[in-house]
Every structure is written in C-alpha cells, then in structure tokens.
C-alpha atoms as a PDB file:
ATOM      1  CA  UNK A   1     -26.255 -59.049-137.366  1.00  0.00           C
ATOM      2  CA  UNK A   2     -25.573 -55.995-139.906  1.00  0.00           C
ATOM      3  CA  UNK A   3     -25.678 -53.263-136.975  1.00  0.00           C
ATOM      4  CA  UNK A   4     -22.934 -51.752-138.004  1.00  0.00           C
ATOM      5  CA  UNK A   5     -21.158 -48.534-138.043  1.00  0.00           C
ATOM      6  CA  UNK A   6     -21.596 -47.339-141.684  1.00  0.00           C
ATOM      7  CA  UNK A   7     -20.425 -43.549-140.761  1.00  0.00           C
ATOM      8  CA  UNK A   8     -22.162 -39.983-139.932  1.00  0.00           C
ATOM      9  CA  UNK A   9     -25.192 -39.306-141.895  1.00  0.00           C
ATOM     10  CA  UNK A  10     -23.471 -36.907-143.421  1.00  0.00           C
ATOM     11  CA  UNK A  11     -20.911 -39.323-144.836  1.00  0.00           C
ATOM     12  CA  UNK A  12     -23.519 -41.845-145.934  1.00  0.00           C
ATOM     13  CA  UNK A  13     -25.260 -38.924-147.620  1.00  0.00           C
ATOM     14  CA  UNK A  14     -22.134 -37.746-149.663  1.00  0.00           C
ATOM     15  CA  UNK A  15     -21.647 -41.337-151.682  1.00  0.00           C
ATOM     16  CA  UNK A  16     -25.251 -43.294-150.562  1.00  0.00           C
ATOM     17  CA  UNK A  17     -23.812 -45.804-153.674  1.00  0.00           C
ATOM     18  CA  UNK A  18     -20.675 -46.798-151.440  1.00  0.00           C
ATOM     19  CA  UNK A  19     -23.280 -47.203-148.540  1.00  0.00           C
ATOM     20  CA  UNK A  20     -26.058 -49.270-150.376  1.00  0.00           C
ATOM     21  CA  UNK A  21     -23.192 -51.157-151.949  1.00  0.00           C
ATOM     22  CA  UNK A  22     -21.691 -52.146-149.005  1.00  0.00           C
ATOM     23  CA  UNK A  23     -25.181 -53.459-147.646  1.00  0.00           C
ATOM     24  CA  UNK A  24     -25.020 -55.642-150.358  1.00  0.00           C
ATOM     25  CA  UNK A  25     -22.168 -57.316-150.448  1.00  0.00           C
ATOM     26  CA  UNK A  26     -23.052 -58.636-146.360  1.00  0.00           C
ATOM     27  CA  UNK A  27     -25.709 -60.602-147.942  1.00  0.00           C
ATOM     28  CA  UNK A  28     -25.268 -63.591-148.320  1.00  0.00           C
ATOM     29  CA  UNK A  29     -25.628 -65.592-151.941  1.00  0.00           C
ATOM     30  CA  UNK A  30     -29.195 -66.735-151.454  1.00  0.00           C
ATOM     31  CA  UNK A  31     -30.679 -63.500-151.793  1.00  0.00           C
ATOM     32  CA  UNK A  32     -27.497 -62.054-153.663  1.00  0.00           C
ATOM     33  CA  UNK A  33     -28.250 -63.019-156.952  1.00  0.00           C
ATOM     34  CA  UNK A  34     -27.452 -59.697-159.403  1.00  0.00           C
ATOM     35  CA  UNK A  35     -24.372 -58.407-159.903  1.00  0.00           C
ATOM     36  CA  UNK A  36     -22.936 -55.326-158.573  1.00  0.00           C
ATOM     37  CA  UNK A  37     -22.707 -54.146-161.472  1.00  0.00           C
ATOM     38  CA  UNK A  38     -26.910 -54.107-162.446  1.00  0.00           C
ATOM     39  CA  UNK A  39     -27.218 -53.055-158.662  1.00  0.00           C
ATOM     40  CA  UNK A  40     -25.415 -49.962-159.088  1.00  0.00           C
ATOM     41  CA  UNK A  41     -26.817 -49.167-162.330  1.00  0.00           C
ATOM     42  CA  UNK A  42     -30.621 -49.755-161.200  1.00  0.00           C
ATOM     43  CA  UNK A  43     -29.137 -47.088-158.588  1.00  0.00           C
ATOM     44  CA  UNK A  44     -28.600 -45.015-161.615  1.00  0.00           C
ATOM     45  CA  UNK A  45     -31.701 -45.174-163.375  1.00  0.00           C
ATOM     46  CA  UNK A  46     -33.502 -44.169-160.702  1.00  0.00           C
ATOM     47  CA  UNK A  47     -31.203 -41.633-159.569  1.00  0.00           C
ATOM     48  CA  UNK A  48     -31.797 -40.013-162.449  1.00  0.00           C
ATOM     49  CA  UNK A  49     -35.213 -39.944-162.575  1.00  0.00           C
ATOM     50  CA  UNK A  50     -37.003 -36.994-161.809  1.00  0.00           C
ATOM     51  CA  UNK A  51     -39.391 -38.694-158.998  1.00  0.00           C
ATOM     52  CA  UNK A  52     -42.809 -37.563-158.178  1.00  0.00           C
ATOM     53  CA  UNK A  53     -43.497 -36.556-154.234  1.00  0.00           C
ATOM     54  CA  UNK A  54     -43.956 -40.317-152.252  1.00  0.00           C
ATOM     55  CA  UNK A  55     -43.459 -42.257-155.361  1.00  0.00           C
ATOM     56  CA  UNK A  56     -44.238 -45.887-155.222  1.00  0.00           C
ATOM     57  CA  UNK A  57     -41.851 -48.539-156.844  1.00  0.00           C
ATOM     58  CA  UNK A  58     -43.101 -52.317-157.705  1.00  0.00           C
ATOM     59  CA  UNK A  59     -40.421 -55.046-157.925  1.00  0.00           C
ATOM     60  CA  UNK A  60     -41.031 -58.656-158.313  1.00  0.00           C
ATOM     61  CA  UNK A  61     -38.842 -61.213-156.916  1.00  0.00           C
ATOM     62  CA  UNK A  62     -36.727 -60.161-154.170  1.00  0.00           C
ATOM     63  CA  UNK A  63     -32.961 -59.386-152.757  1.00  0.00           C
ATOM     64  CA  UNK A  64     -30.523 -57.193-153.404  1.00  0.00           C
ATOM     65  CA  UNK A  65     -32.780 -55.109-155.867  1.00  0.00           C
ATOM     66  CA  UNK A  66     -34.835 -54.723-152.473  1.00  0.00           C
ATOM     67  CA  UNK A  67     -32.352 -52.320-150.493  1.00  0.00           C
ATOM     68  CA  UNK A  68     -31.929 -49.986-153.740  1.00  0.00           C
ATOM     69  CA  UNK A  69     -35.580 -49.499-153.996  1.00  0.00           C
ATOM     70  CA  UNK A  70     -36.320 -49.225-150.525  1.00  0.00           C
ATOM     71  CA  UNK A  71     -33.598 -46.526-150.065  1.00  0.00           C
ATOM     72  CA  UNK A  72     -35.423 -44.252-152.256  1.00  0.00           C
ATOM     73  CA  UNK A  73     -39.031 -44.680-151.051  1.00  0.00           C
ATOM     74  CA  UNK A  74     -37.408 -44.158-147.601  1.00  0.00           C
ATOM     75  CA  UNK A  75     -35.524 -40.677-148.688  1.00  0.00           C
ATOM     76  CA  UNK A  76     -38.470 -39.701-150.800  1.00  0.00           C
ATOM     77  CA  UNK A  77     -41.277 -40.782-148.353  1.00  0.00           C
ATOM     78  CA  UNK A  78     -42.312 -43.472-151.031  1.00  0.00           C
ATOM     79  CA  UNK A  79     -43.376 -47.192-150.698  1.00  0.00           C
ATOM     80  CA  UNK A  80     -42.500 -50.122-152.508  1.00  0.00           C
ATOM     81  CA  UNK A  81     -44.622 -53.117-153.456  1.00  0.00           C
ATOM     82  CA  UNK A  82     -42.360 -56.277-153.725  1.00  0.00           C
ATOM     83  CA  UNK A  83     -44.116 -59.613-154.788  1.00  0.00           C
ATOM     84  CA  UNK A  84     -41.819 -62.787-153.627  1.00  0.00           C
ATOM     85  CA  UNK A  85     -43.977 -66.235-152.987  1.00  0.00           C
ATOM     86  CA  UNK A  86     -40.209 -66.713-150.452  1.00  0.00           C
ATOM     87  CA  UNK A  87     -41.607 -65.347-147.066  1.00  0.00           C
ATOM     88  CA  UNK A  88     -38.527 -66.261-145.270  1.00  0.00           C
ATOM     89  CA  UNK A  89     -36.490 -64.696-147.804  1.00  0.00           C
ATOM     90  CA  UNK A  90     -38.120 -61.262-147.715  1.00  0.00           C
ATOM     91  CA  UNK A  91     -38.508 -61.190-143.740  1.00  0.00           C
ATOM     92  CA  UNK A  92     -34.471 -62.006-143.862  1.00  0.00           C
ATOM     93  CA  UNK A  93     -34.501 -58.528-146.103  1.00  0.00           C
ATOM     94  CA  UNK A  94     -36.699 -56.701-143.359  1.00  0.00           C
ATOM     95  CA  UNK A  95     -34.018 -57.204-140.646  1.00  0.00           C
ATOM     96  CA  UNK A  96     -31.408 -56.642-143.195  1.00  0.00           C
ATOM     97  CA  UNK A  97     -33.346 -53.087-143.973  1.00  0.00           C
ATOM     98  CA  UNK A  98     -34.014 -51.953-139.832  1.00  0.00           C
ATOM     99  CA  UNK A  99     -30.270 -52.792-138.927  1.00  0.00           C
ATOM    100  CA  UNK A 100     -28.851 -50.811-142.053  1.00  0.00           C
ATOM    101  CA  UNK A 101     -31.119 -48.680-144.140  1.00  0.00           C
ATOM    102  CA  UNK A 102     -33.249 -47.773-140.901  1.00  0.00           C
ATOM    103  CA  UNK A 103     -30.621 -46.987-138.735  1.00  0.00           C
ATOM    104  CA  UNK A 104     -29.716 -43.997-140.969  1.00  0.00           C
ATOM    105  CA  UNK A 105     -33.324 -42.715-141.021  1.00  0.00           C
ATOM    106  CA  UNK A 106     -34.471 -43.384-137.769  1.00  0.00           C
ATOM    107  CA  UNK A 107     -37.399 -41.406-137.517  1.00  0.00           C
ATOM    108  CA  UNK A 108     -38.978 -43.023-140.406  1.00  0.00           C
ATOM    109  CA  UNK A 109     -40.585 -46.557-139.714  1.00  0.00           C
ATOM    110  CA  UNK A 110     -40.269 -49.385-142.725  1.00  0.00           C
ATOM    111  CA  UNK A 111     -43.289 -50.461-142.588  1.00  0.00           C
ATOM    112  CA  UNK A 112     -44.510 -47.438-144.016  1.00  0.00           C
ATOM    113  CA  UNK A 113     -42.532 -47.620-146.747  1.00  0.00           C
ATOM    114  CA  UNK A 114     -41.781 -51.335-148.134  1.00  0.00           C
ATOM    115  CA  UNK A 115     -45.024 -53.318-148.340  1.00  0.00           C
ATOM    116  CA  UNK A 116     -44.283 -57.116-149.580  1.00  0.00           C
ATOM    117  CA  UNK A 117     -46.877 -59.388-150.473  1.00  0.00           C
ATOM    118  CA  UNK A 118     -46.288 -62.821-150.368  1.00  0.00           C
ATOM    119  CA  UNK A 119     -47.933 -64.527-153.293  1.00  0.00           C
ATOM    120  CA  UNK A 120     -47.575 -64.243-156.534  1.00  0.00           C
ATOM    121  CA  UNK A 121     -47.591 -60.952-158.627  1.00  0.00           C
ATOM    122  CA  UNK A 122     -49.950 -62.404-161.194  1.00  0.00           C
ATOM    123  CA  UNK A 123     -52.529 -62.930-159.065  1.00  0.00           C
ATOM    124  CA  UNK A 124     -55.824 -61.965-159.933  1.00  0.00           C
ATOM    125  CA  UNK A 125     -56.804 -60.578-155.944  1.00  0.00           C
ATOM    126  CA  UNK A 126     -53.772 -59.987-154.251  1.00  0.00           C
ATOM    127  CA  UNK A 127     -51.327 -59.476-157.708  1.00  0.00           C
ATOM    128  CA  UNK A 128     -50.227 -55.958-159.083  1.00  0.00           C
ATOM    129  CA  UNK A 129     -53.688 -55.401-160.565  1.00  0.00           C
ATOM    130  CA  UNK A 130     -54.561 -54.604-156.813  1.00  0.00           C
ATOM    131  CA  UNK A 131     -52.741 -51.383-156.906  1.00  0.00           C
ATOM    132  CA  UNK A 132     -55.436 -49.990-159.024  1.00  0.00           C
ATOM    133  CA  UNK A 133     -57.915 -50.743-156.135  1.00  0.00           C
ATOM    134  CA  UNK A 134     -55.489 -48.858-153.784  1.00  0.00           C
ATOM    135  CA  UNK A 135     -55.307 -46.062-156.533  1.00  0.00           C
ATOM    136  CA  UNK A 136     -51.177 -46.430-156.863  1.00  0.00           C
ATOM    137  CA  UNK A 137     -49.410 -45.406-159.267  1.00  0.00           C
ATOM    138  CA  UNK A 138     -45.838 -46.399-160.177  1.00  0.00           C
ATOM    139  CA  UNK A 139     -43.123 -44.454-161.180  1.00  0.00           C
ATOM    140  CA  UNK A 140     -40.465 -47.131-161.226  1.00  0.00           C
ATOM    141  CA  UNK A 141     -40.848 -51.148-161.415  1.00  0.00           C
ATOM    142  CA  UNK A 142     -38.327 -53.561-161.615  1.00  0.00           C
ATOM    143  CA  UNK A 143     -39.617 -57.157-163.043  1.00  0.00           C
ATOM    144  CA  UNK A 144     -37.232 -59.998-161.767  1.00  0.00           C
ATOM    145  CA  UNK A 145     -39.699 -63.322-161.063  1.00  0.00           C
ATOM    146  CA  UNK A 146     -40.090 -66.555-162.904  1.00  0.00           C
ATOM    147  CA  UNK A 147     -37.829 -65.805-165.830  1.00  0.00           C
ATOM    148  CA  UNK A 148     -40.653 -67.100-168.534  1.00  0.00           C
ATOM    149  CA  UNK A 149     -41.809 -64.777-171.080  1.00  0.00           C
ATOM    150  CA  UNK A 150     -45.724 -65.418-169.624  1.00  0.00           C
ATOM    151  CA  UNK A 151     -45.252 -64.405-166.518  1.00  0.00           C
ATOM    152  CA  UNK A 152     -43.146 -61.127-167.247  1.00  0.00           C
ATOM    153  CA  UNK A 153     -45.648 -59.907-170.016  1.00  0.00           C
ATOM    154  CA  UNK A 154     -48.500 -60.604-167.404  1.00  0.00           C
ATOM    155  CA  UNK A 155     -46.899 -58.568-164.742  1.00  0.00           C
ATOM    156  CA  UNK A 156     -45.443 -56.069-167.160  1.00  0.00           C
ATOM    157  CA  UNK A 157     -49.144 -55.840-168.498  1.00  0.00           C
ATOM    158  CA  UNK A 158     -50.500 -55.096-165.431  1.00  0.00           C
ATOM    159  CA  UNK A 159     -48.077 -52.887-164.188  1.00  0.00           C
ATOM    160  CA  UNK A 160     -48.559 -50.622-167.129  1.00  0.00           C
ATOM    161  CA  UNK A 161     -52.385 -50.208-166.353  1.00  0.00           C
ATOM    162  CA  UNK A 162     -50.927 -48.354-163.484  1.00  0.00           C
ATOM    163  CA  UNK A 163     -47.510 -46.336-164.302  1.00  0.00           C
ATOM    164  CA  UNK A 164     -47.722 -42.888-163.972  1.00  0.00           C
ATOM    165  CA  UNK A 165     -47.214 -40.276-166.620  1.00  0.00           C
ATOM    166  CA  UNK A 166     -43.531 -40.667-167.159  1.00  0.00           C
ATOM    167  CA  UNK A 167     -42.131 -44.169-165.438  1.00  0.00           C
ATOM    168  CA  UNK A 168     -39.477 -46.355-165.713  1.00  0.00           C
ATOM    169  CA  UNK A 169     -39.753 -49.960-166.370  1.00  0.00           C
ATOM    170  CA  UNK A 170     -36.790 -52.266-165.490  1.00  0.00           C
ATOM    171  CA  UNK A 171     -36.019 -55.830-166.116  1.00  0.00           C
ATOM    172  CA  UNK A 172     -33.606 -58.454-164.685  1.00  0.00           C
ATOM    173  CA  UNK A 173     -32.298 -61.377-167.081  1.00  0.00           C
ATOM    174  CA  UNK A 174     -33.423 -59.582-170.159  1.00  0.00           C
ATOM    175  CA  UNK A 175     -31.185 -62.298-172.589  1.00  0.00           C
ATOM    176  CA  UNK A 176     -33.479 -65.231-171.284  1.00  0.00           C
ATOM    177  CA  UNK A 177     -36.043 -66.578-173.812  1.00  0.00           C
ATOM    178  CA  UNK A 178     -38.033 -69.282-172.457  1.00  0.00           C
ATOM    179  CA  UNK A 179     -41.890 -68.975-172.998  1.00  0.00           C
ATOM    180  CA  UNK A 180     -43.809 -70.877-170.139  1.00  0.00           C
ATOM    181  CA  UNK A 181     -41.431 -72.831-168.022  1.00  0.00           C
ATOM    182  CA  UNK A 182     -37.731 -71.789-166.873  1.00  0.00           C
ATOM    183  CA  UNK A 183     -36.233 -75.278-167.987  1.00  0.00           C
ATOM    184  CA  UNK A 184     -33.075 -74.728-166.474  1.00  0.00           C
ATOM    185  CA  UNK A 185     -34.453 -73.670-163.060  1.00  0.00           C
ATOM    186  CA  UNK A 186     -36.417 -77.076-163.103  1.00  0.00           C
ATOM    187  CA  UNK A 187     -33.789 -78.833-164.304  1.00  0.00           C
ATOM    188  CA  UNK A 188     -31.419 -77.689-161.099  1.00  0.00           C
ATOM    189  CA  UNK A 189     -34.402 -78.799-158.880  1.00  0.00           C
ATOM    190  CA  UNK A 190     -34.952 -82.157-160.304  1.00  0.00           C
ATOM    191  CA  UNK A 191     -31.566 -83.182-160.176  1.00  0.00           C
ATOM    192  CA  UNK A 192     -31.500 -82.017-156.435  1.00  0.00           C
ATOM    193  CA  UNK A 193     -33.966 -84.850-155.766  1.00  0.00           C
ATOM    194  CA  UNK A 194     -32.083 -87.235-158.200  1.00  0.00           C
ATOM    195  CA  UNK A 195     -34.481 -86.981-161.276  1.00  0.00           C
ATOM    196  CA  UNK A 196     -33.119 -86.902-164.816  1.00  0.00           C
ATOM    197  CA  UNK A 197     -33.746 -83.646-166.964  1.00  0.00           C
ATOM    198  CA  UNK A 198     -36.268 -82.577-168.938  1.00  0.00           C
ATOM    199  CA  UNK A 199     -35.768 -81.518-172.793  1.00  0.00           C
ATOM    200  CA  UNK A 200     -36.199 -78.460-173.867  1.00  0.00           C
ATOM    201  CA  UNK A 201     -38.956 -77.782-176.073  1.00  0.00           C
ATOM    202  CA  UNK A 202     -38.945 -76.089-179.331  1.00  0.00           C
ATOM    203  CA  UNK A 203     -42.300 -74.305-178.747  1.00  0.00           C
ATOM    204  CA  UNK A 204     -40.463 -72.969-175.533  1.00  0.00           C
ATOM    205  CA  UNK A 205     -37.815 -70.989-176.838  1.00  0.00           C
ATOM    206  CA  UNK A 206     -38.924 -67.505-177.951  1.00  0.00           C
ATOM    207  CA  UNK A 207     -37.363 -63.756-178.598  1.00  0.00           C
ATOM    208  CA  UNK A 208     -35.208 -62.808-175.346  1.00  0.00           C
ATOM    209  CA  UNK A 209     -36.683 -61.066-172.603  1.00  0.00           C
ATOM    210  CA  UNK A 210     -35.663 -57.748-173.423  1.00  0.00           C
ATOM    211  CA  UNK A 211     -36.786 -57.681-176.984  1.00  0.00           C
ATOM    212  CA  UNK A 212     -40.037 -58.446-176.180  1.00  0.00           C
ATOM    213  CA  UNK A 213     -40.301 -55.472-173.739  1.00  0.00           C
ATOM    214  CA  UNK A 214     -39.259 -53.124-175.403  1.00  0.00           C
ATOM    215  CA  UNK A 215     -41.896 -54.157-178.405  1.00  0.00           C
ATOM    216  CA  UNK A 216     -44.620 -53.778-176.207  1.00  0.00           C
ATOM    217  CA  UNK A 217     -43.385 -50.874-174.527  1.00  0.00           C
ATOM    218  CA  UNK A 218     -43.199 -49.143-177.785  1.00  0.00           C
ATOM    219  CA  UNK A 219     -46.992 -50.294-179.369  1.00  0.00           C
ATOM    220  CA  UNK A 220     -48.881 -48.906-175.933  1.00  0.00           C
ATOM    221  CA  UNK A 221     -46.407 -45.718-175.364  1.00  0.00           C
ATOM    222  CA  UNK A 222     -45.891 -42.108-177.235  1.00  0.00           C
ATOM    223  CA  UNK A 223     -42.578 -41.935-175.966  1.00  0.00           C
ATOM    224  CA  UNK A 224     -40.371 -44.552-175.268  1.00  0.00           C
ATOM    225  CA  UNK A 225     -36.929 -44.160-174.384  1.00  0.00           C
ATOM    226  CA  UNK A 226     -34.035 -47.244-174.138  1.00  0.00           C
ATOM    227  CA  UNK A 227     -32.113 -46.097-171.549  1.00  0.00           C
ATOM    228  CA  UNK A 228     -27.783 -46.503-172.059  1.00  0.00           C
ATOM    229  CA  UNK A 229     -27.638 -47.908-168.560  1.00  0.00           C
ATOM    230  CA  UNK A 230     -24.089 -47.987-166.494  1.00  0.00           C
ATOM    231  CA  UNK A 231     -24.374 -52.244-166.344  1.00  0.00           C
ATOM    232  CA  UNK A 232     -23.580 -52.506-169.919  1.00  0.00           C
ATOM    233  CA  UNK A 233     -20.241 -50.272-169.110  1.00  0.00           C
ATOM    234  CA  UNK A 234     -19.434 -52.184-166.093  1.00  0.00           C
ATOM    235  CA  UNK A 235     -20.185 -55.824-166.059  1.00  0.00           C
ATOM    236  CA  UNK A 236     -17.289 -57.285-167.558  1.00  0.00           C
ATOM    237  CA  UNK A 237     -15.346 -56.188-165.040  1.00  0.00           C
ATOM    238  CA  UNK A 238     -18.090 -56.586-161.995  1.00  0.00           C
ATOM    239  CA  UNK A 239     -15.918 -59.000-159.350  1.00  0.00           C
ATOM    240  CA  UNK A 240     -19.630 -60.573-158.612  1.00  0.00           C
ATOM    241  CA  UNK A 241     -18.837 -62.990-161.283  1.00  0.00           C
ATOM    242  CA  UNK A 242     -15.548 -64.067-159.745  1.00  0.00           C
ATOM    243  CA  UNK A 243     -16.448 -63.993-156.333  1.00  0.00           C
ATOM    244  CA  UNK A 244     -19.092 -66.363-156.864  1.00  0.00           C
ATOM    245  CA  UNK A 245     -17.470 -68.636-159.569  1.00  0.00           C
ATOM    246  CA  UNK A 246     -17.305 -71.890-158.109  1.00  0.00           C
ATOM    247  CA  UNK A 247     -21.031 -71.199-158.204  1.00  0.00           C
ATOM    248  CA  UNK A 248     -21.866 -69.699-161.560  1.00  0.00           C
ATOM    249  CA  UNK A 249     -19.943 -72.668-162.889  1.00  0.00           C
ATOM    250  CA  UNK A 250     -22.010 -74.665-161.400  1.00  0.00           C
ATOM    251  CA  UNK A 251     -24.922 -73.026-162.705  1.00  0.00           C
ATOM    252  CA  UNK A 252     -23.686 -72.824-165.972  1.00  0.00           C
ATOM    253  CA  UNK A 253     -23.174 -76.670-166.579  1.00  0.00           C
ATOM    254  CA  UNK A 254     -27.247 -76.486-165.989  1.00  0.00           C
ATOM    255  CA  UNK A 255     -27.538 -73.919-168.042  1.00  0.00           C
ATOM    256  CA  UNK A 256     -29.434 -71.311-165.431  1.00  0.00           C
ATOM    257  CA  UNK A 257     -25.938 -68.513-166.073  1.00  0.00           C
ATOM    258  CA  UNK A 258     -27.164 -67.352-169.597  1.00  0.00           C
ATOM    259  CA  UNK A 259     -23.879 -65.861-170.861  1.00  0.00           C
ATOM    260  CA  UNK A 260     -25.256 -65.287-174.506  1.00  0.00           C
ATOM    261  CA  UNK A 261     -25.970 -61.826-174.921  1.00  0.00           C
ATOM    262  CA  UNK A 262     -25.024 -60.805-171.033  1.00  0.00           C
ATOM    263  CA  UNK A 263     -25.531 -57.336-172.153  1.00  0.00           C
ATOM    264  CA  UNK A 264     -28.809 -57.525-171.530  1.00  0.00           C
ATOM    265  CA  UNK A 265     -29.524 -59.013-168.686  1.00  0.00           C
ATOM    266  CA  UNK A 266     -30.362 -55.906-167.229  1.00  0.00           C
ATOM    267  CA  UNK A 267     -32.448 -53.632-168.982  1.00  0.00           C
ATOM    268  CA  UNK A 268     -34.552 -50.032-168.684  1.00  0.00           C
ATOM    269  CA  UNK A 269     -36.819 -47.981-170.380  1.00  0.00           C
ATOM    270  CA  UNK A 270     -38.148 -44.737-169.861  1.00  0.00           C
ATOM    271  CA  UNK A 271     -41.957 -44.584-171.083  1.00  0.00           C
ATOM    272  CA  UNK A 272     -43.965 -41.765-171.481  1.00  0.00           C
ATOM    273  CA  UNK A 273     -47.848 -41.452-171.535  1.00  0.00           C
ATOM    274  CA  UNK A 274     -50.134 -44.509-172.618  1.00  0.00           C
ATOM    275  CA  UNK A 275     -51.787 -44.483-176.125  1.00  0.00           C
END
C-alpha cells in the first residue's frame, strides 16, 4: 500500500525530513495523532544529537513518532524499544516501515532494529526496567502513553535507571495535568457506549506534564539542558490542526485537544550524568 517511488537514495538522503514527512502524512488519523510540526522537531532533537555507535531509542505509545525513531536506529545501526498495549496498531506501522523506510535501506532487515513489545511499559517483567537485564542503554526516549502524571513518572523513572551518559528525554502532551486517570480519554469512551461522564476530580488535577519533568530531571541530573525545540516556532502554523479540524473539534468539546498552554505539548531535555 505505501510502495511508492520516494526518489534515488541520493535524493532521499539530501532532505530525509521531506522523505520521513511525506511517510507521515499517508497515515492515516488513527495512528496520526502529533502534529507535523512536533514530528519534525523530534526530527530535530535528535538530529542534533551527537549519537553513540548503535544507539537504542525507547518510545512509548506508538505512530507517527515510530518512523522518526526508526529512521535513525536504521541509519545508525540502532534499535528502538516501543511499548504500545495496540498490537494491531504497531504491526500496521511494521508494513508501513518495510514498504517505505526499508525500501531505502534494503540491506538492513527491521527486525533488527525496531523491537515493540506489546504490553505495557510499566510493567514490572516485560516493562522498560527489562532493558537493564538486556544491558541497554538509551540515548534518546520519547514518553507518549497514558497521558496521567503516574504513569509518565513511572516510565520516566525507569527509563532514567538506564540513559546513557548524555541522553535526551522527550515528551508528548507536556500541558496535560491529570494525576491517575486521563478523564477526558474515558470520558470519549463512555459516551461511545452511551454512558454519561464522569467528574473530574480535584485530587486529579496536578502541575502539567512538562513541569513535572523537568523537576525531576533537574534533582537526579548534573546537567540538564531545556532544549528551544523547532515545535514551539512552528505549530501555530502546522496545517495538522486544520486538516484534521472537524476532528479536533470534536475532541475539544470532550476536552481530550488541551489548547491551554499548546506550547508545550511537546517537550525535550538534554540530561547529562546521574547524581
């Protein structure tokens, strides 16, 4: 379905962002769900990066975040570990990857480089604390799951244990704030199957997402660096938001489209050596 001609290696190789782009925007909405804008500028941060030979890269929650991170364990003989309890979704994203990605480096095989587990990343067997039994460790993550505050500090807890040296830690809808359940998210479900909505909770609001990294970041770190990412430059402007209106409005009216503080639904940080 997405075998197409994308151009000469050599072309692909002179503007991969035009490439990787354009892989995106064939998906379709289900497992489209960032904007171009915070695609690109994950791109970026990584880009950037001075990686490590065969790096490995940890995302939670799957889609378009997928085909960035797989590109550069692919060029850089790397692997990703991708946590998404959606099996369907993520072997959708395989034959995505071999008809795109993998046709530009054919001699490589993707199964040496993207390894997805389905269950879920806090697990206490199969979870991100297994990578220490493998003896990973990760240069980049990218944390985009549940969208509670007790699942992200779990996973961003145990993904520290295992960074490397100098890392980068990413997160997706950094300008959420809810503490143990995504009330929105099981809002949309409940009316799907014609319940009415739950209240929110006072005890389930907290400090956004991305506030509450960056604290921790900085009390187990020496260095710790906020990275001035390209989204924050871009997003206004990203035609994501109008191409997928009709839904977004839609979402909005159920409150899951947090448009407080959308300057921070993406967020990086480059940390440096554990305390």
């Amino acid at each position: 379905m997405y075998d197409f001609y994308f151009g000469t290696r050599d072309e692909i190789d002179d503007d991969p962002k035009k490439f990787l782009l354009t892989i995106k925007r064939m998906l379709p909405r289900w497992c489209n769900s960032i904007p171009d804008s915070e695609f690109l500028a994950l791109y970026d941060v990584i880009s950037e990066m001075q990686l490590p030979d065969k790096p490995v890269l940890v995302e939670t929650g799957s889609g378009a975040s997928t085909i960035v991170l797989c590109y550069f364990a692919i060029k850089t003989g790397g692997e990703v570990f991708t946590w998404d309890i959606n099996g369907c979704k993520l072997a959708y994203l395989r034959s995505v990857l071999n008809d795109t990605l993998m046709r530009h480096y054919e001699e490589r095989n993707l199964s040496n480089h993207w390894k997805y587990i389905t269950f879920n990343s806090n697990s206490d067997f199969v979870g991100i604390n297994a990578l220490k039994e493998l003896g990973k460790k990760v240069s980049v993550c990218f944390l985009d799951s549940e969208h509670t505050l007790n699942t992200l500090m779990k996973e961003l807890t145990s993904v520290c244990d295992v960074l490397t040296d100098s890392a980068v830690v990413a997160i997706d809808d950094g300008n959420y704030s809810y503490i143990s359940h995504n009330t929105a998210y099981i809002n949309m479900i409940r009316k799907k199957i014609g319940l009415l909505p739950i209240q929110e909770s006072s005890d389930n609001i907290g400090r956004n997402f991305w506030k509450e990294v960056n604290d921790y970041l900085v009390a187990n770190f020496k260095e710790v660096e906020y990275i001035k990412d390209s989204y924050k430059d871009n997003y206004q402007t990203d035609i994501f938001w109008s191409y997928y209106k009709s839904d977004r409005e839609t979402m909005a009216d159920l409150c899951m489209e947090k448009t407080d503080d959308l300057e921070h639904r993406f967020d990086a940080w480059k940390v440096q050596i554990r305390k």
